[in-house]
C-alpha atoms as a PDB file:
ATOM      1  CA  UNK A   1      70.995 -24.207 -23.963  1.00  0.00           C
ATOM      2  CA  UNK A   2      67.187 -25.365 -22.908  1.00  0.00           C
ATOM      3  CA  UNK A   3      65.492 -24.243 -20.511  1.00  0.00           C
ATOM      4  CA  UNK A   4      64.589 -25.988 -17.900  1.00  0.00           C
ATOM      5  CA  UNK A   5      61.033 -26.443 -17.060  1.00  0.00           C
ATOM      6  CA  UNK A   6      58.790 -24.952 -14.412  1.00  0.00           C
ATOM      7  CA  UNK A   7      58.840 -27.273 -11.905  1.00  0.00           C
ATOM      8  CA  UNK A   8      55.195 -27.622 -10.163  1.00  0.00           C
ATOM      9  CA  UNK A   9      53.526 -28.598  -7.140  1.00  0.00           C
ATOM     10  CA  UNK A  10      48.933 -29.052  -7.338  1.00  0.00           C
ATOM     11  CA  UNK A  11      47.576 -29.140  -3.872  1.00  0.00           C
ATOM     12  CA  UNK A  12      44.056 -29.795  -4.002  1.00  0.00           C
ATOM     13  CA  UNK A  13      41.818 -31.685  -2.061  1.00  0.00           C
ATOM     14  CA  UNK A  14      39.620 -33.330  -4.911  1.00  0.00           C
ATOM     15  CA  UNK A  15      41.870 -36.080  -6.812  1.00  0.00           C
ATOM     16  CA  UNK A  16      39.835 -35.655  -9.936  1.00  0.00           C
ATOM     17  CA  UNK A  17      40.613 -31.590  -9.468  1.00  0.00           C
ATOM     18  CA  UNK A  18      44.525 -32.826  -9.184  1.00  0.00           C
ATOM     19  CA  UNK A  19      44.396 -35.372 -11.811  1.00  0.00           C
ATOM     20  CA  UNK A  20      42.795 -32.755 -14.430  1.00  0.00           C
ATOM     21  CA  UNK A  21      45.330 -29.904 -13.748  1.00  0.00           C
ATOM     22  CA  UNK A  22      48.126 -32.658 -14.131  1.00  0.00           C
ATOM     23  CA  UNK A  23      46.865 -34.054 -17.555  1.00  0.00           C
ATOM     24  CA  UNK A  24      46.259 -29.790 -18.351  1.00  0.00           C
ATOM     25  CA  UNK A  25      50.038 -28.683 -17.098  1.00  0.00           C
ATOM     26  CA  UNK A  26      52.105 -31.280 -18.304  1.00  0.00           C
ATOM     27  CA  UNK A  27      50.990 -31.151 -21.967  1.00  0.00           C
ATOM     28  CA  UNK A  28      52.835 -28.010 -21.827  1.00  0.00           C
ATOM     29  CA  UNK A  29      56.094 -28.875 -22.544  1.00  0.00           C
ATOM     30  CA  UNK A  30      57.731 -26.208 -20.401  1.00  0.00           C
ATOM     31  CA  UNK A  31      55.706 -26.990 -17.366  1.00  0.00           C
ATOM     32  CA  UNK A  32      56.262 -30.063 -15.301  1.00  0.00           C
ATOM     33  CA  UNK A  33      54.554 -31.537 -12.102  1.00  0.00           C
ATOM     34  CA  UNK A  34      56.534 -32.741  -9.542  1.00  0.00           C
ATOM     35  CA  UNK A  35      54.183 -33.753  -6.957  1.00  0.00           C
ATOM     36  CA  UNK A  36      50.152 -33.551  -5.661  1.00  0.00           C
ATOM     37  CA  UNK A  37      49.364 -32.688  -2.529  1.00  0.00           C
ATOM     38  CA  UNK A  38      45.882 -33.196  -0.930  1.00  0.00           C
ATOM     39  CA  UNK A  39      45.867 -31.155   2.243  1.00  0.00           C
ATOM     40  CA  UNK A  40      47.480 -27.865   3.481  1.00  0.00           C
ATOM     41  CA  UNK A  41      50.195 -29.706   5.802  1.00  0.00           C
ATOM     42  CA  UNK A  42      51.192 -31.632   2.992  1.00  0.00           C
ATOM     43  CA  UNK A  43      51.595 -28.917   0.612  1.00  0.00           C
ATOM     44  CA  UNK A  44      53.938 -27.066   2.791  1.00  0.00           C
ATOM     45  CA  UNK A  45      55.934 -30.754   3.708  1.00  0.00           C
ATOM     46  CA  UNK A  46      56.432 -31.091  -0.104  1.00  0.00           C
ATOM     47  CA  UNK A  47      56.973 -27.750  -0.718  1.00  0.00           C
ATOM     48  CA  UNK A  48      59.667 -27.755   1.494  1.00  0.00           C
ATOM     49  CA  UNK A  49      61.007 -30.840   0.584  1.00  0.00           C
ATOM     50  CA  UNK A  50      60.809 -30.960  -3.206  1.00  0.00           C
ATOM     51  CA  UNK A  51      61.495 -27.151  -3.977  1.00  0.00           C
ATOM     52  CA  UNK A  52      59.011 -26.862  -6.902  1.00  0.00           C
ATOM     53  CA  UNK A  53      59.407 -23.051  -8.479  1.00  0.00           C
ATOM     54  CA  UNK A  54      55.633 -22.510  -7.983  1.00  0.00           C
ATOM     55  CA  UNK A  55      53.025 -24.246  -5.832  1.00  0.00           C
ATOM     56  CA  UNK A  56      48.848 -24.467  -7.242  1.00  0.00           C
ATOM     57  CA  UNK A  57      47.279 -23.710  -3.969  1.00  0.00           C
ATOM     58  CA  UNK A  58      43.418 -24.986  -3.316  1.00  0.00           C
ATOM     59  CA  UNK A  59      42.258 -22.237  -1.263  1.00  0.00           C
ATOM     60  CA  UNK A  60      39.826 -23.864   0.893  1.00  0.00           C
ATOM     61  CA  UNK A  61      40.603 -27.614   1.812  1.00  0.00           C
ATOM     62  CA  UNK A  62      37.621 -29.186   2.513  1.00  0.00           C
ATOM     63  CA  UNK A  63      35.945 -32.005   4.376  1.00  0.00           C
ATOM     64  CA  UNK A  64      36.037 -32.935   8.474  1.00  0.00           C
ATOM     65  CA  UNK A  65      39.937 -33.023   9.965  1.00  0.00           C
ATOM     66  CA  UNK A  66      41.401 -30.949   6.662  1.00  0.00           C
ATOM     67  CA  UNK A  67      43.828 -28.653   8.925  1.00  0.00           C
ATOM     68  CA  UNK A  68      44.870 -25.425   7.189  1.00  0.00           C
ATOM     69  CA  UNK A  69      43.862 -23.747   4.658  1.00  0.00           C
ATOM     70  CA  UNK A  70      45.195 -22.210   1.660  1.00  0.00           C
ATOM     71  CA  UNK A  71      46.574 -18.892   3.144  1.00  0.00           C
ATOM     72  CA  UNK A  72      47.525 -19.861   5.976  1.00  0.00           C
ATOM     73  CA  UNK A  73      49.769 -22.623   4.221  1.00  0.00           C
ATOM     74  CA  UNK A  74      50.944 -19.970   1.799  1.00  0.00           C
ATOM     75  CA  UNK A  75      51.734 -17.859   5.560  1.00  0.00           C
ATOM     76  CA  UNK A  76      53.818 -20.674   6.570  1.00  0.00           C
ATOM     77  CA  UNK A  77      55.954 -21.344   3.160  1.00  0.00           C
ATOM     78  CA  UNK A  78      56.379 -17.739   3.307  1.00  0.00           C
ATOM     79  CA  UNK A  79      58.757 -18.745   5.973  1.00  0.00           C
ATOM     80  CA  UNK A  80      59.755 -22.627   5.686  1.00  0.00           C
ATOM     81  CA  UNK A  81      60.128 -22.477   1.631  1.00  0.00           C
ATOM     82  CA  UNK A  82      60.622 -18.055   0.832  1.00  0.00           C
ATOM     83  CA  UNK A  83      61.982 -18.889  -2.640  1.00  0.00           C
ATOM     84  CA  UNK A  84      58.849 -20.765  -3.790  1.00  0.00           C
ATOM     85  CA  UNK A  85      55.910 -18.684  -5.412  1.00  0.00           C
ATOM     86  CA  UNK A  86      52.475 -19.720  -4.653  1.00  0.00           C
ATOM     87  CA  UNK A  87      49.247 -19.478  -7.275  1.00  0.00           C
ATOM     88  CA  UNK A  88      46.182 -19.570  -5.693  1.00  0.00           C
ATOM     89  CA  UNK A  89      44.192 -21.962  -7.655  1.00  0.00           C
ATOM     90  CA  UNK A  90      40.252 -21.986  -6.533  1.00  0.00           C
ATOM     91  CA  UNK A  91      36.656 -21.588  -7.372  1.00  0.00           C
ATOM     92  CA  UNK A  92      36.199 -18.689  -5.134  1.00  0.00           C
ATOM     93  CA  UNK A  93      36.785 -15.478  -6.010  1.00  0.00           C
ATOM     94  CA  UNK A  94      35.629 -13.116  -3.138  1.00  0.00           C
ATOM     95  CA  UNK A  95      37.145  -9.896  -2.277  1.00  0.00           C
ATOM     96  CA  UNK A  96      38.417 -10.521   1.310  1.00  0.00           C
ATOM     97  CA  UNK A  97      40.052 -13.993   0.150  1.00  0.00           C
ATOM     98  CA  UNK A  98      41.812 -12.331  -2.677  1.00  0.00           C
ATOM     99  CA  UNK A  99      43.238  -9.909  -0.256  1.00  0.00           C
ATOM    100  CA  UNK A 100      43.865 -12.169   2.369  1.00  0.00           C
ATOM    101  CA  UNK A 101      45.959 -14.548   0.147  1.00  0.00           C
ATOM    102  CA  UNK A 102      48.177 -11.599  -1.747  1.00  0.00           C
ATOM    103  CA  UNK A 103      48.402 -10.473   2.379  1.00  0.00           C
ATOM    104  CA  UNK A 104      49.887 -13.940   3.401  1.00  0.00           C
ATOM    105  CA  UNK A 105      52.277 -13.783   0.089  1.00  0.00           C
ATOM    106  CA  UNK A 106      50.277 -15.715  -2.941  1.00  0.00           C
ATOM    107  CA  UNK A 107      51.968 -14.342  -5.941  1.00  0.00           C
ATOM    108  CA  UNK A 108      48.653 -14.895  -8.085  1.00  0.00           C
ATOM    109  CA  UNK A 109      44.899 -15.762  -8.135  1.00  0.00           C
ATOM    110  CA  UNK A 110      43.305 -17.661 -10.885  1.00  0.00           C
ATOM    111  CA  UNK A 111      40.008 -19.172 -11.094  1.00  0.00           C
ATOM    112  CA  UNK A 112      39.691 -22.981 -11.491  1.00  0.00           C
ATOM    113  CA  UNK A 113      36.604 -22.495 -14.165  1.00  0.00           C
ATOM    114  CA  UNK A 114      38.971 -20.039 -16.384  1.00  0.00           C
ATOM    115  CA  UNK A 115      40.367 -21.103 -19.605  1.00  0.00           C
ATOM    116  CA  UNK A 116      43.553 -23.377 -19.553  1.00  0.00           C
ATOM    117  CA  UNK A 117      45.463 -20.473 -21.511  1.00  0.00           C
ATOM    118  CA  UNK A 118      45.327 -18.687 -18.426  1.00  0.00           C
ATOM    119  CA  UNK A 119      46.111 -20.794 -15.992  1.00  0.00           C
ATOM    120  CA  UNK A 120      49.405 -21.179 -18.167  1.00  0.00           C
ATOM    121  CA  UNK A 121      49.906 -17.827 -18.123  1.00  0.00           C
ATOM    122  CA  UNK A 122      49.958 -17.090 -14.787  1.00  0.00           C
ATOM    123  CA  UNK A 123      52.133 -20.079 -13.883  1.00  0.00           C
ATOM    124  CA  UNK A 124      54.589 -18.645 -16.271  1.00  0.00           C
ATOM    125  CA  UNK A 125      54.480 -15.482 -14.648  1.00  0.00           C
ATOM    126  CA  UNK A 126      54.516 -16.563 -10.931  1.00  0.00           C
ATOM    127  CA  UNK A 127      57.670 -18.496 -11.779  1.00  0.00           C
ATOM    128  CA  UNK A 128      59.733 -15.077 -12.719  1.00  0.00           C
ATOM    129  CA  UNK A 129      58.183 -13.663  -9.965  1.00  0.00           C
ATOM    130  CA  UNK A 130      55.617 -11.511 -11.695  1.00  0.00           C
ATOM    131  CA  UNK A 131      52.016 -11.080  -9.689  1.00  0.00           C
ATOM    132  CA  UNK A 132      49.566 -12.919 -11.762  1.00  0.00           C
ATOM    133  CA  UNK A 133      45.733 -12.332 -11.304  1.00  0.00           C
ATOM    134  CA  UNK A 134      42.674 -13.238 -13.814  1.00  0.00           C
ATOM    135  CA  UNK A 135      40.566 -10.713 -14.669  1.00  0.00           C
ATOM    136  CA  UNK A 136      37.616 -11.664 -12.370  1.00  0.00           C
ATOM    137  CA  UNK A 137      40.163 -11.114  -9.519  1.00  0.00           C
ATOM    138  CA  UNK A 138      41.585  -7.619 -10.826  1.00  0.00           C
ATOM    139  CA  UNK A 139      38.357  -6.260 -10.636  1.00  0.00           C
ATOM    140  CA  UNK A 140      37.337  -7.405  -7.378  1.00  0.00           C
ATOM    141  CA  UNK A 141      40.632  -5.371  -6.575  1.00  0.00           C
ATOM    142  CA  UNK A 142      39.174  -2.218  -8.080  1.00  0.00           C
ATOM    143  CA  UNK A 143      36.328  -2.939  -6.781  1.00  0.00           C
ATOM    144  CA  UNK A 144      38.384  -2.234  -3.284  1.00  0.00           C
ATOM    145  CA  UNK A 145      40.714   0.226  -4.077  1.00  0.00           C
ATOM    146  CA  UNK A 146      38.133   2.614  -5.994  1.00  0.00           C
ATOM    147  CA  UNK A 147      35.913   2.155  -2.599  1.00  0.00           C
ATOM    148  CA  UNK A 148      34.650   5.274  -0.229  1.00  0.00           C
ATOM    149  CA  UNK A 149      37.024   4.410   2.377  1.00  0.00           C
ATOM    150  CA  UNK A 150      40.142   6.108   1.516  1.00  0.00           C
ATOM    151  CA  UNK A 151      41.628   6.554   4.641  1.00  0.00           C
ATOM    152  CA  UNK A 152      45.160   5.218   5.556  1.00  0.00           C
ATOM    153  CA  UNK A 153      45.593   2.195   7.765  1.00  0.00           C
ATOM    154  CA  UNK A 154      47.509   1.904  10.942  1.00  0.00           C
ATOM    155  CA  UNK A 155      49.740  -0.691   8.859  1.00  0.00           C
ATOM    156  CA  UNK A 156      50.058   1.725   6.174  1.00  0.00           C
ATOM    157  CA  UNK A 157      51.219   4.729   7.989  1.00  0.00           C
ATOM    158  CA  UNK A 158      53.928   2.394   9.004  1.00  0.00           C
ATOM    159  CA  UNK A 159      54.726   1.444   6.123  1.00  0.00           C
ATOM    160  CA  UNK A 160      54.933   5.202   4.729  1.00  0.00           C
ATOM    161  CA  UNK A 161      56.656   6.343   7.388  1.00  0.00           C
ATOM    162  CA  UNK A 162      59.609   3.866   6.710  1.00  0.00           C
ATOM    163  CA  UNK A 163      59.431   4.796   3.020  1.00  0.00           C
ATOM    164  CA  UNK A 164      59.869   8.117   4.050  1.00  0.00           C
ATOM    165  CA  UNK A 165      63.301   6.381   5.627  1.00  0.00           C
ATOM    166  CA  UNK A 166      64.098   5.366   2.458  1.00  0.00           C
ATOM    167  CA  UNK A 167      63.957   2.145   2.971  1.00  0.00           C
ATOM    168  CA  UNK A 168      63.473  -0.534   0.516  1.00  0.00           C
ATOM    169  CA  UNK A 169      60.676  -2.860   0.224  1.00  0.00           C
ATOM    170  CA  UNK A 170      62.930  -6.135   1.638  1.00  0.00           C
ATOM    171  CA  UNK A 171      63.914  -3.294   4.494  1.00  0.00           C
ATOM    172  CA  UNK A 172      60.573  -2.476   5.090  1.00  0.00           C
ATOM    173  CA  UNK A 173      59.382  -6.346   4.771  1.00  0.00           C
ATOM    174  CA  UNK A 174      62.208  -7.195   7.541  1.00  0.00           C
ATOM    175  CA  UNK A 175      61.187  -3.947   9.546  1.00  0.00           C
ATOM    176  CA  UNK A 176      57.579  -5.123   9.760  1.00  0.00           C
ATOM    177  CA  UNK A 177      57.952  -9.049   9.975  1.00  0.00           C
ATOM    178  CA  UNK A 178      55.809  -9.014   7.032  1.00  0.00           C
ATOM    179  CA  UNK A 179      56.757 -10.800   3.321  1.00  0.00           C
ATOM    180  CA  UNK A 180      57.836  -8.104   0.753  1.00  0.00           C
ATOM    181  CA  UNK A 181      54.351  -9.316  -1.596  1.00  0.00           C
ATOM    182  CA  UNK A 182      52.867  -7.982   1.241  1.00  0.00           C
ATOM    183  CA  UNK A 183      54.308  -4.799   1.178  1.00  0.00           C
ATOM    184  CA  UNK A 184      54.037  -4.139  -2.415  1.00  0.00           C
ATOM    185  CA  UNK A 185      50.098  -5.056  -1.722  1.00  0.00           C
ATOM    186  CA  UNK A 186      50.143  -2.410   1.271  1.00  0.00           C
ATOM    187  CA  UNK A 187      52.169   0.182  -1.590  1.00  0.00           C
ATOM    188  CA  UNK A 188      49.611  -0.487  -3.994  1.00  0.00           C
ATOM    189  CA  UNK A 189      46.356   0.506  -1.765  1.00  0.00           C
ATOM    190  CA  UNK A 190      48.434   3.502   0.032  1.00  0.00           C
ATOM    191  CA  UNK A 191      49.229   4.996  -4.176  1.00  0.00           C
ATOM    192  CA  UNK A 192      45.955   4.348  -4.792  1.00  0.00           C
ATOM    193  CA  UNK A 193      44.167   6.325  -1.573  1.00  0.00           C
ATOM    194  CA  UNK A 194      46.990   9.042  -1.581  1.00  0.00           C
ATOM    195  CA  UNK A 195      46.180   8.942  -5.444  1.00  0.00           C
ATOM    196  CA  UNK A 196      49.853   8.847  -5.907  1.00  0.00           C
ATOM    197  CA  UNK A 197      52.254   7.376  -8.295  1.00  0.00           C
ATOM    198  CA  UNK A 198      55.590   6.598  -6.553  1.00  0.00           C
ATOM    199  CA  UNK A 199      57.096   6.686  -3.424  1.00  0.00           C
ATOM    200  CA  UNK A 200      58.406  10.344  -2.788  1.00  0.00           C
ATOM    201  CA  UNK A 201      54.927  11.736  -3.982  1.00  0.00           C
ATOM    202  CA  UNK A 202      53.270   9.263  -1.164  1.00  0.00           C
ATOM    203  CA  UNK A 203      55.352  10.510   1.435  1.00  0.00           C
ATOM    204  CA  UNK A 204      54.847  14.424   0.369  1.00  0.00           C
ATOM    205  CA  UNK A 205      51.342  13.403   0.332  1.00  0.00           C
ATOM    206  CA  UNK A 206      50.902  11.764   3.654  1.00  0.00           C
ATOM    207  CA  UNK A 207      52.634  14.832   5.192  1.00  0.00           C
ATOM    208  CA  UNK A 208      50.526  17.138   3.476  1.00  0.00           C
ATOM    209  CA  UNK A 209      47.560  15.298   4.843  1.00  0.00           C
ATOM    210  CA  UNK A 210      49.287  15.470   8.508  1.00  0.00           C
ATOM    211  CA  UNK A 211      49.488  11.472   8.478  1.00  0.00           C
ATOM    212  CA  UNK A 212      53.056  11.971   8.466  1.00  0.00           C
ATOM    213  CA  UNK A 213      55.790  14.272  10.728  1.00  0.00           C
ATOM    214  CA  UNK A 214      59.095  14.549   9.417  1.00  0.00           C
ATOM    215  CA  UNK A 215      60.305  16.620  11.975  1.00  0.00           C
END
């Protein structure tokens, strides 16, 4: 039996931008583009109508009377469209947009001057599900988790006192009104300030520090 292709959705504000990742995608022959989308509203219209398995995301729409942006459109298909994955597709690579787009529930962030191979990578791997990143992206990331501040949010004392509940990550997701990307982005910073490995060793750990009471 084939396999049927990865259906796509390119929202970009630039038609040449749209027209180039078109001609790029669909000489793949397990990719296939379903429809552009020039604005933030429109991405999350299509979205929603046309259920593509993953959505290229501009991150900053451009220009007088563009509406959203990027993350907040990927906020709002978090809720209207939950079963399709979003790639953040941009020429920015800046630590606080990085972590404001995994926040809102981007499953990847690839830069729009890295090499086609990539781009094809990731879109494979946002389609399963997997959390795709280039490398310029990963280390900004390390860049933030290796940083002096390694004290525990508010958010993620929450979030490791209801894995101290044993709650899952959907749970915790539901618990928190939060999408479960954005839980596994909050797991990832608490393992790495706790300097931790799993769940039960955060938990011991958070107590230990006196973050946490279990009693």
């Amino acid at each position: 039996m084939t396999t049927p292709p990865v259906r796509l959705l390119i929202a970009d504000d630039h038609a040449v931008v749209r027209a180039g990742l078109r001609a790029l995608l669909e000489g793949e022959p397990d990719l296939a583009v379903l429809a552009e989308a020039a604005s933030g509203e429109e991405a999350v219209r299509l979205a929603v109508s046309a259920a593509p398995d993953v959505v290229l995301m501009d991150l900053r729409f451009a220009g007088p009377g563009s509406g959203i942006d990027g993350v907040e459109a990927v906020r709002r298909l978090a809720v209207e469209a939950p079963g399709v994955r979003v790639l953040m597709l941009t020429s920015y690579s800046g630590r606080g947009d990085i972590v404001r787009a995994l926040e809102a529930g981007a499953r990847g962030y690839v830069l729009k001057a890295g090499p086609p191979e990539e781009l094809f990578r990731a879109v494979r791997g946002a389609a399963t599900g997997a959390l795709a990143l280039a490398p310029e992206v990963v280390g900004e990331l390390v860049g933030q988790v290796v940083s002096p501040d390694q004290d525990l949010t508010a958010r993620e004392v929450e979030v490791v006192g209801l894995m101290a509940e044993g709650r899952s990550n959907r749970a915790i997701a539901q618990s928190l009104f939060l999408s479960e990307a954005t839980v596994k982005t909050h797991l990832v910073r608490i393992y790495r300030k706790l300097k931790v490995e799993n769940r039960a060793a955060a938990v011991s750990e958070a107590v230990r520090r006196g973050l946490l009471d279990l009693d």
